[in-house]
PDB file of N, CA and C in Angstrom:
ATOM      1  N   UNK A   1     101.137 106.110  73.916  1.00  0.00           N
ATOM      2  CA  UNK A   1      99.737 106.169  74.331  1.00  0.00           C
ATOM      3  C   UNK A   1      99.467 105.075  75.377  1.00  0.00           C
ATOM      4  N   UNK A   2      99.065 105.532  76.650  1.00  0.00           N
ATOM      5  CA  UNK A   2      98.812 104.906  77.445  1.00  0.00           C
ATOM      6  C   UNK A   2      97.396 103.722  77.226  1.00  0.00           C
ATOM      7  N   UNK A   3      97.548 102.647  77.568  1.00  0.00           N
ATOM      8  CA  UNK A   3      96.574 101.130  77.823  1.00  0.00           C
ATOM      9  C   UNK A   3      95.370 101.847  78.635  1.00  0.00           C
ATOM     10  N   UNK A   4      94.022 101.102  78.285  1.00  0.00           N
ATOM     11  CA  UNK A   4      93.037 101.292  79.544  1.00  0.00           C
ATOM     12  C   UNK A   4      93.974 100.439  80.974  1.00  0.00           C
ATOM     13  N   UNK A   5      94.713  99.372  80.738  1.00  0.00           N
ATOM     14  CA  UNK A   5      95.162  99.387  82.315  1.00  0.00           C
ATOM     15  C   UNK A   5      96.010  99.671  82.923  1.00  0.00           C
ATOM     16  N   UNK A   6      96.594 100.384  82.069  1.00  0.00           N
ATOM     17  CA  UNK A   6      98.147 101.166  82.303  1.00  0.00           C
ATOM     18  C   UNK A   6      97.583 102.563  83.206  1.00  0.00           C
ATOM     19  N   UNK A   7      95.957 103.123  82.329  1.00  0.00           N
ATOM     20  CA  UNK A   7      95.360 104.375  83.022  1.00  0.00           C
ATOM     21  C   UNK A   7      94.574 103.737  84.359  1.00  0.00           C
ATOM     22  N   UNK A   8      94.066 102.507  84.441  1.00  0.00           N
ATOM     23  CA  UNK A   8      93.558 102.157  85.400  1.00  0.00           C
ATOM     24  C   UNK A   8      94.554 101.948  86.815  1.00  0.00           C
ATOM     25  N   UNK A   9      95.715 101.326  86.372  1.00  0.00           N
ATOM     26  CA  UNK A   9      96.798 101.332  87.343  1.00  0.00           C
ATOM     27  C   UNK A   9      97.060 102.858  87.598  1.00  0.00           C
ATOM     28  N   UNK A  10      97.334 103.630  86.313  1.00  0.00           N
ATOM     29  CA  UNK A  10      97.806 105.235  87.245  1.00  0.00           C
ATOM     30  C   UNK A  10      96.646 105.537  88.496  1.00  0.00           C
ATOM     31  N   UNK A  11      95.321 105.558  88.073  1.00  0.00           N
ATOM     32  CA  UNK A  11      94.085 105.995  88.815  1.00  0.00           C
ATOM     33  C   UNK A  11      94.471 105.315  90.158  1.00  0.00           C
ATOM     34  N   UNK A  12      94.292 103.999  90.369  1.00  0.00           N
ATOM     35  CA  UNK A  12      94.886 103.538  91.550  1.00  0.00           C
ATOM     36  C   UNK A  12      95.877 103.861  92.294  1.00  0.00           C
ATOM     37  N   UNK A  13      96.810 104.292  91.485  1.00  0.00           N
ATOM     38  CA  UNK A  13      98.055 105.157  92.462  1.00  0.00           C
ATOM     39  C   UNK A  13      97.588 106.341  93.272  1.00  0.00           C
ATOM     40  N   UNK A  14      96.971 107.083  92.524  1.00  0.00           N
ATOM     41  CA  UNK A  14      96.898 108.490  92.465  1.00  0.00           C
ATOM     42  C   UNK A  14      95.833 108.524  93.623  1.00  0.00           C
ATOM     43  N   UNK A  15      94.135 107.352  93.629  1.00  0.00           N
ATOM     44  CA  UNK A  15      93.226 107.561  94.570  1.00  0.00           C
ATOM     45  C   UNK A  15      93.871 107.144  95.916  1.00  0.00           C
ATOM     46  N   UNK A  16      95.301 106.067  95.521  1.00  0.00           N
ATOM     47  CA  UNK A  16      95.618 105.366  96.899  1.00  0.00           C
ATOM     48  C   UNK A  16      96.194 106.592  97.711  1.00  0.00           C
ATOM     49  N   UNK A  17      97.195 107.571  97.160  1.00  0.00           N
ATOM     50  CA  UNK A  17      97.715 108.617  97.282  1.00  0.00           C
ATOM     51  C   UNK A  17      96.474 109.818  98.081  1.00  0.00           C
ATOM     52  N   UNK A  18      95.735 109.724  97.072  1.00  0.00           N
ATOM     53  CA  UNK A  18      94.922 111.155  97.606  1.00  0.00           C
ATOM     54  C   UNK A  18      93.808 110.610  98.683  1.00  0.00           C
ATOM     55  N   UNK A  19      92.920 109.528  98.671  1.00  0.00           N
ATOM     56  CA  UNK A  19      91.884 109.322  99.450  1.00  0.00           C
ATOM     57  C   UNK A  19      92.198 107.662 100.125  1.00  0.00           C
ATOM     58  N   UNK A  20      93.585 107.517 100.049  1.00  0.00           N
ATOM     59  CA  UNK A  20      93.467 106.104 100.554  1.00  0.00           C
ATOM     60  C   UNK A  20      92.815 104.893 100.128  1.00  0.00           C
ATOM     61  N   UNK A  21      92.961 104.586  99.149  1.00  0.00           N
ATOM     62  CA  UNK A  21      91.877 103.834  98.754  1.00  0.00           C
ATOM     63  C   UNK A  21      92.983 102.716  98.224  1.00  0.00           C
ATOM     64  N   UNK A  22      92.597 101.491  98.284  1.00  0.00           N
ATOM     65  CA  UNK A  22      93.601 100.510  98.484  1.00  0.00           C
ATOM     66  C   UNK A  22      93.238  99.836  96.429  1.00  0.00           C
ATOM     67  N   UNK A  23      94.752  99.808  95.996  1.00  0.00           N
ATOM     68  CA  UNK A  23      94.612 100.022  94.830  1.00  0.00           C
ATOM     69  C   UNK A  23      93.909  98.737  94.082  1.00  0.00           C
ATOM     70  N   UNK A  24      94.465  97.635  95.085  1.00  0.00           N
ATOM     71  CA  UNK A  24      93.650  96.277  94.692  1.00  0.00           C
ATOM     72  C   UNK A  24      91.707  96.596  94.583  1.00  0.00           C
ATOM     73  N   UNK A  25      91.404  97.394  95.202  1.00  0.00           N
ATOM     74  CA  UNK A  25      89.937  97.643  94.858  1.00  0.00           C
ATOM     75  C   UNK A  25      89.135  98.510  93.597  1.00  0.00           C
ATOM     76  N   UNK A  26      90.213  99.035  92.805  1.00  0.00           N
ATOM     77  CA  UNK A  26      89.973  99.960  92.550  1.00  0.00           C
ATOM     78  C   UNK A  26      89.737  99.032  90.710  1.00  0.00           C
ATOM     79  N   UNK A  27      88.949  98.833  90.140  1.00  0.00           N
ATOM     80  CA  UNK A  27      88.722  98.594  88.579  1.00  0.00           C
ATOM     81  C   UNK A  27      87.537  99.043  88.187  1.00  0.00           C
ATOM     82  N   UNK A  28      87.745  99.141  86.843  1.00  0.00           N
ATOM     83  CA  UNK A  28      86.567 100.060  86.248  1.00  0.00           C
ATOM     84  C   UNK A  28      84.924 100.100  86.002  1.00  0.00           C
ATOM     85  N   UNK A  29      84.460  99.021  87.183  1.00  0.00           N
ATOM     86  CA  UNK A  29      82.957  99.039  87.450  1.00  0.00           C
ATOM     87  C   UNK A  29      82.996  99.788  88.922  1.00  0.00           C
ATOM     88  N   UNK A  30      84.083 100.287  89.398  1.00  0.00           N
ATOM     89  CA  UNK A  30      83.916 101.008  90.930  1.00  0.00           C
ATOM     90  C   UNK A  30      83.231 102.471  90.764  1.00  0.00           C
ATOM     91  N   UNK A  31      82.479 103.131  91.615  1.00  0.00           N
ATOM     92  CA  UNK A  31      81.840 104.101  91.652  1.00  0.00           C
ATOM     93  C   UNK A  31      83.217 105.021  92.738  1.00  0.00           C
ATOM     94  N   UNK A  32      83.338 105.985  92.169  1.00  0.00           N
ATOM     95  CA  UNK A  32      84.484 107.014  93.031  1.00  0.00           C
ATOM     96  C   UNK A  32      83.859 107.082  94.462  1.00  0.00           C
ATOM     97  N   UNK A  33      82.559 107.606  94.332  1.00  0.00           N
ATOM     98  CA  UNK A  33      81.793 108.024  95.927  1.00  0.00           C
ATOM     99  C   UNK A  33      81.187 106.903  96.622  1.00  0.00           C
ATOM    100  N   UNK A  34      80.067 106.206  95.598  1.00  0.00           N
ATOM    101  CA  UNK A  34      79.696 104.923  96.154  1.00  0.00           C
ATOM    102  C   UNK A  34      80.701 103.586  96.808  1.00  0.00           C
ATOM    103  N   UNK A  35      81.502 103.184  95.978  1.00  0.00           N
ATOM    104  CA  UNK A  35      82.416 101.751  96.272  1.00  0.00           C
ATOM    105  C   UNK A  35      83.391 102.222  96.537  1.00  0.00           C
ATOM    106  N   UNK A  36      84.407 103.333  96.228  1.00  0.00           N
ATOM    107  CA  UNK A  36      85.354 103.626  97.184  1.00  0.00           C
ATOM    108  C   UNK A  36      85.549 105.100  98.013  1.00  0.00           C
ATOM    109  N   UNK A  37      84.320 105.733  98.332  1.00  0.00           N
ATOM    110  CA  UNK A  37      83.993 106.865  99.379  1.00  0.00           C
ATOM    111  C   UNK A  37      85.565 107.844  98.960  1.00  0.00           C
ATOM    112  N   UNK A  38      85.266 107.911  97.613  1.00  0.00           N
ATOM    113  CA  UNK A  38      85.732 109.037  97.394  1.00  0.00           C
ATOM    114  C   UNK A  38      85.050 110.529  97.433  1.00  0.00           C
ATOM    115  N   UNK A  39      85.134 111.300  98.468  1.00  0.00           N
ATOM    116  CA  UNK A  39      84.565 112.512  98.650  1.00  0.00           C
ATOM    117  C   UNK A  39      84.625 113.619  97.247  1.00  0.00           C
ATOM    118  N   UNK A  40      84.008 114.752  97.846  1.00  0.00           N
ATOM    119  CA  UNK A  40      84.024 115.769  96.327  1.00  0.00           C
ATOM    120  C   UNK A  40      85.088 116.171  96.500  1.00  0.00           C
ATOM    121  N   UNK A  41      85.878 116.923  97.518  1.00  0.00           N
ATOM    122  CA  UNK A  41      86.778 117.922  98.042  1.00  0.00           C
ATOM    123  C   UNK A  41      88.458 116.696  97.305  1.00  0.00           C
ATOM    124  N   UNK A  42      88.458 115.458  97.569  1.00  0.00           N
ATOM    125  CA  UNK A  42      89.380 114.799  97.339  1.00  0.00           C
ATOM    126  C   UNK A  42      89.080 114.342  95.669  1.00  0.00           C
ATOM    127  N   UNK A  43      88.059 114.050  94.716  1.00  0.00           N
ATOM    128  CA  UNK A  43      87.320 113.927  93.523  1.00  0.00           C
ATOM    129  C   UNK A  43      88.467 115.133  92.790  1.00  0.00           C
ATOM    130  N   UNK A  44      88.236 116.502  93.809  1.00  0.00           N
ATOM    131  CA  UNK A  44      88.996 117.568  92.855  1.00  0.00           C
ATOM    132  C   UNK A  44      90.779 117.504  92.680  1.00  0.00           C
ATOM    133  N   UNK A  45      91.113 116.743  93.936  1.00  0.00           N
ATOM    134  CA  UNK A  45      92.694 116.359  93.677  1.00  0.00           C
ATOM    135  C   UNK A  45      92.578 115.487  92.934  1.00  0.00           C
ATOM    136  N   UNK A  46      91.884 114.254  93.076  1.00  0.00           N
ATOM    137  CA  UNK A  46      92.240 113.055  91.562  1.00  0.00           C
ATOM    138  C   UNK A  46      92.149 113.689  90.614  1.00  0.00           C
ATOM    139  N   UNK A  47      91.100 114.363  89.910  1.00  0.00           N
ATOM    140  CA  UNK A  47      91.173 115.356  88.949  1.00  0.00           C
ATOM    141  C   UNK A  47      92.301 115.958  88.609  1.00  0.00           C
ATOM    142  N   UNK A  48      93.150 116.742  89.580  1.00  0.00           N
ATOM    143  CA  UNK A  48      94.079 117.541  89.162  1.00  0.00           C
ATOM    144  C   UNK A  48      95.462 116.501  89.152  1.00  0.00           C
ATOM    145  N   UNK A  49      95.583 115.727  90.152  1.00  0.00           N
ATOM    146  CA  UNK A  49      96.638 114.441  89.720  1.00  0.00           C
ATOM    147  C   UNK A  49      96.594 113.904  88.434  1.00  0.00           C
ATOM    148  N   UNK A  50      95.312 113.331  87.672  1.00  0.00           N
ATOM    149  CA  UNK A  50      95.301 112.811  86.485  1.00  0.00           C
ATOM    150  C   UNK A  50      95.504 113.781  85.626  1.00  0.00           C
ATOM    151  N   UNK A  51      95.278 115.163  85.990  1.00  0.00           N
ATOM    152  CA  UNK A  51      95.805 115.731  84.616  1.00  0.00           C
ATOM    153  C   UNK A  51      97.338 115.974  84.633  1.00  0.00           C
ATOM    154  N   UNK A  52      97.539 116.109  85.361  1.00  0.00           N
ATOM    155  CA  UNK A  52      99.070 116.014  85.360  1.00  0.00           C
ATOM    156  C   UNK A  52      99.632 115.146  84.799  1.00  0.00           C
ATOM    157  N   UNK A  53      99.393 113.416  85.492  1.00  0.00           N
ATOM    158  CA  UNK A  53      99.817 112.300  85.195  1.00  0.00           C
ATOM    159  C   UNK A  53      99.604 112.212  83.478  1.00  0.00           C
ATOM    160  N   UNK A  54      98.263 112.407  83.191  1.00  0.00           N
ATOM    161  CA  UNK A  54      98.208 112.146  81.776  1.00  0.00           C
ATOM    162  C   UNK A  54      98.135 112.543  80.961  1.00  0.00           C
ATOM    163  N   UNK A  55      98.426 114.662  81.220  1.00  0.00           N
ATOM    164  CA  UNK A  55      98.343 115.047  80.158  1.00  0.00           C
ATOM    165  C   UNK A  55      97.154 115.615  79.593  1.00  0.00           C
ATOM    166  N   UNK A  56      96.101 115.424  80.314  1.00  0.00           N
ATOM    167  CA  UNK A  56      95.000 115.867  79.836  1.00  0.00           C
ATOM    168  C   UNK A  56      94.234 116.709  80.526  1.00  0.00           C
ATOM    169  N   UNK A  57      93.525 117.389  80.335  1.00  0.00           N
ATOM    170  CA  UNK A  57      92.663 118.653  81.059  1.00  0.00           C
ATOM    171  C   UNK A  57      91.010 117.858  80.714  1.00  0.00           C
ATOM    172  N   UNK A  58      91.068 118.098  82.023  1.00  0.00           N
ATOM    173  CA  UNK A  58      89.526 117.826  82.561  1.00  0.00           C
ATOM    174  C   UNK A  58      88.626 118.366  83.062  1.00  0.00           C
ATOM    175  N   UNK A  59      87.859 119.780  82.050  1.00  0.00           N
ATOM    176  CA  UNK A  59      86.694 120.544  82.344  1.00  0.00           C
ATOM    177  C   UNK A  59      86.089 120.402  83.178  1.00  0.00           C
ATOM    178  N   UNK A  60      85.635 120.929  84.099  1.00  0.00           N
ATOM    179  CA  UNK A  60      84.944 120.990  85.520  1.00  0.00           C
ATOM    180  C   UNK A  60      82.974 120.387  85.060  1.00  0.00           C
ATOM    181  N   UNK A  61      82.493 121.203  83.909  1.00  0.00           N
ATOM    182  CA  UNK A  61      81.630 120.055  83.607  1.00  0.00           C
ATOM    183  C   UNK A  61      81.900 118.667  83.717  1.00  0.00           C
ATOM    184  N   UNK A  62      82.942 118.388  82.466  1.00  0.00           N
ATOM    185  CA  UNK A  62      82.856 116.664  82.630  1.00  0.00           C
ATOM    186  C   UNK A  62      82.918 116.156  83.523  1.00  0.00           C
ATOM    187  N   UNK A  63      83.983 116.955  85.171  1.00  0.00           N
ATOM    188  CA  UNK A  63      84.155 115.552  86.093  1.00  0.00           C
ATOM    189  C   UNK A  63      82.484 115.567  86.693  1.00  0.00           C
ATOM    190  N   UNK A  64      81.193 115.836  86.576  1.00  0.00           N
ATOM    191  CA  UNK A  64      80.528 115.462  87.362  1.00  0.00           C
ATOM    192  C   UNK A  64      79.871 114.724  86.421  1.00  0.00           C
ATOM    193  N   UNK A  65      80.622 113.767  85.130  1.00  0.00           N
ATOM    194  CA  UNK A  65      79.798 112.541  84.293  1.00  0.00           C
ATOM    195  C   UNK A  65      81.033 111.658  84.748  1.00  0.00           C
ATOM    196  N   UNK A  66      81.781 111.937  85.780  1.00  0.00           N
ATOM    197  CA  UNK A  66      82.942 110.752  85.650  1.00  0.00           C
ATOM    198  C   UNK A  66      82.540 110.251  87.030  1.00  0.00           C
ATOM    199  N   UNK A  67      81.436 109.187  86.643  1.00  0.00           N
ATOM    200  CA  UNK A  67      80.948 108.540  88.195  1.00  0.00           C
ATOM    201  C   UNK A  67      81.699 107.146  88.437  1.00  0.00           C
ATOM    202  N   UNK A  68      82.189 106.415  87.762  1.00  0.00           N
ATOM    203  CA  UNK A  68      83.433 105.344  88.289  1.00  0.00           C
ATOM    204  C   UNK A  68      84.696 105.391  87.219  1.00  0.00           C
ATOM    205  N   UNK A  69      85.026 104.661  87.936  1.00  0.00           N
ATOM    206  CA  UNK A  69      86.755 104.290  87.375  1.00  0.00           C
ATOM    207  C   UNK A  69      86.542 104.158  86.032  1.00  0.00           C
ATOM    208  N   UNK A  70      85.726 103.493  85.729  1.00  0.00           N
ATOM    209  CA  UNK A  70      86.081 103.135  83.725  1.00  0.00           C
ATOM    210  C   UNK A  70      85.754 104.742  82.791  1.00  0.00           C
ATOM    211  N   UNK A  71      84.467 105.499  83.785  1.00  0.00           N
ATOM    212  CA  UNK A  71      84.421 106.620  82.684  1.00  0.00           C
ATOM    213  C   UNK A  71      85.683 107.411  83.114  1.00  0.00           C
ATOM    214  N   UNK A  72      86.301 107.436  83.992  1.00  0.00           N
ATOM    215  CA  UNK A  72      87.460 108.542  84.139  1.00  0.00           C
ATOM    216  C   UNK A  72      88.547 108.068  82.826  1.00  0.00           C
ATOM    217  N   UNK A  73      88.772 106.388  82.873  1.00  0.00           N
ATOM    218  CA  UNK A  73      89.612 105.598  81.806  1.00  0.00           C
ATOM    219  C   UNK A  73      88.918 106.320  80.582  1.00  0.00           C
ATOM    220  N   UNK A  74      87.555 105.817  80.494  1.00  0.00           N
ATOM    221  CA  UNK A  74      87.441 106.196  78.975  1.00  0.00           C
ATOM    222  C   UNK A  74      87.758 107.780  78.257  1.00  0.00           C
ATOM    223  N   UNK A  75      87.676 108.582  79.656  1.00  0.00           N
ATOM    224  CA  UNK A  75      87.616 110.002  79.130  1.00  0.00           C
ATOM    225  C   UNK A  75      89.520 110.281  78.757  1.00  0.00           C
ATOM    226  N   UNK A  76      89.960 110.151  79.949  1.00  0.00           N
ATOM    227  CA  UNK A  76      91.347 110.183  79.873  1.00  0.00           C
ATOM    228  C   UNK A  76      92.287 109.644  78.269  1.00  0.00           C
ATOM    229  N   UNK A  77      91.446 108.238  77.966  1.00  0.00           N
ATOM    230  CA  UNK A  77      92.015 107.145  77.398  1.00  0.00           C
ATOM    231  C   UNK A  77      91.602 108.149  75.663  1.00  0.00           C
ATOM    232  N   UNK A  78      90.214 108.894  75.641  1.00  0.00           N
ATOM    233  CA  UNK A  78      89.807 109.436  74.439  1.00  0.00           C
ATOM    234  C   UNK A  78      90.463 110.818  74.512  1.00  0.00           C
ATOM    235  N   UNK A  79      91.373 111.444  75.298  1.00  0.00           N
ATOM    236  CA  UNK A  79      91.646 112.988  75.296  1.00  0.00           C
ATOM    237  C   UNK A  79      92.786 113.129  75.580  1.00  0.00           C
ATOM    238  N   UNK A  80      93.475 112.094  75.736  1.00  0.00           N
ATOM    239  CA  UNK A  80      95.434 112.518  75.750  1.00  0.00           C
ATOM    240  C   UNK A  80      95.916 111.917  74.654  1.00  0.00           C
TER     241      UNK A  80
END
């Protein structure tokens, strides 16, 4: 079972990967759209990267309650 910073480090890979986003910025008070201009169109690849990475499926409802880094951790961290 993956750590909240073991999932926080994957997230950082995965946003640096999909939207560029430099991983040193990335901890769990960041807003995806607000603090690191993560778009919707790229929102739906992190989505589909983390489920891969972790195993978990992420209902198209929930991702629009996953507004920064810590709720993506907490959801991920409560469902794999």
């Amino acid at each position: 079972m993956a750590t909240r910073a073991e999932i926080t480090s994957g997230l950082a890979e995965i946003l640096e990967e999909v939207a560029g986003v430099n991983p040193d910025d990335v901890a769990e008070e960041k807003s995806f759209t607000d603090d690191l201009d993560v778009d919707s169109l790229s929102m739906v690849e992190v989505v589909v990267a983390a489920e891969e990475k972790f195993g978990v499926k992420i209902p198209d409802n929930e991702v629009q309650n996953l507004k920064t880094v810590g709720d993506a951790v907490t959801f991920i961290e409560a469902n794999h």
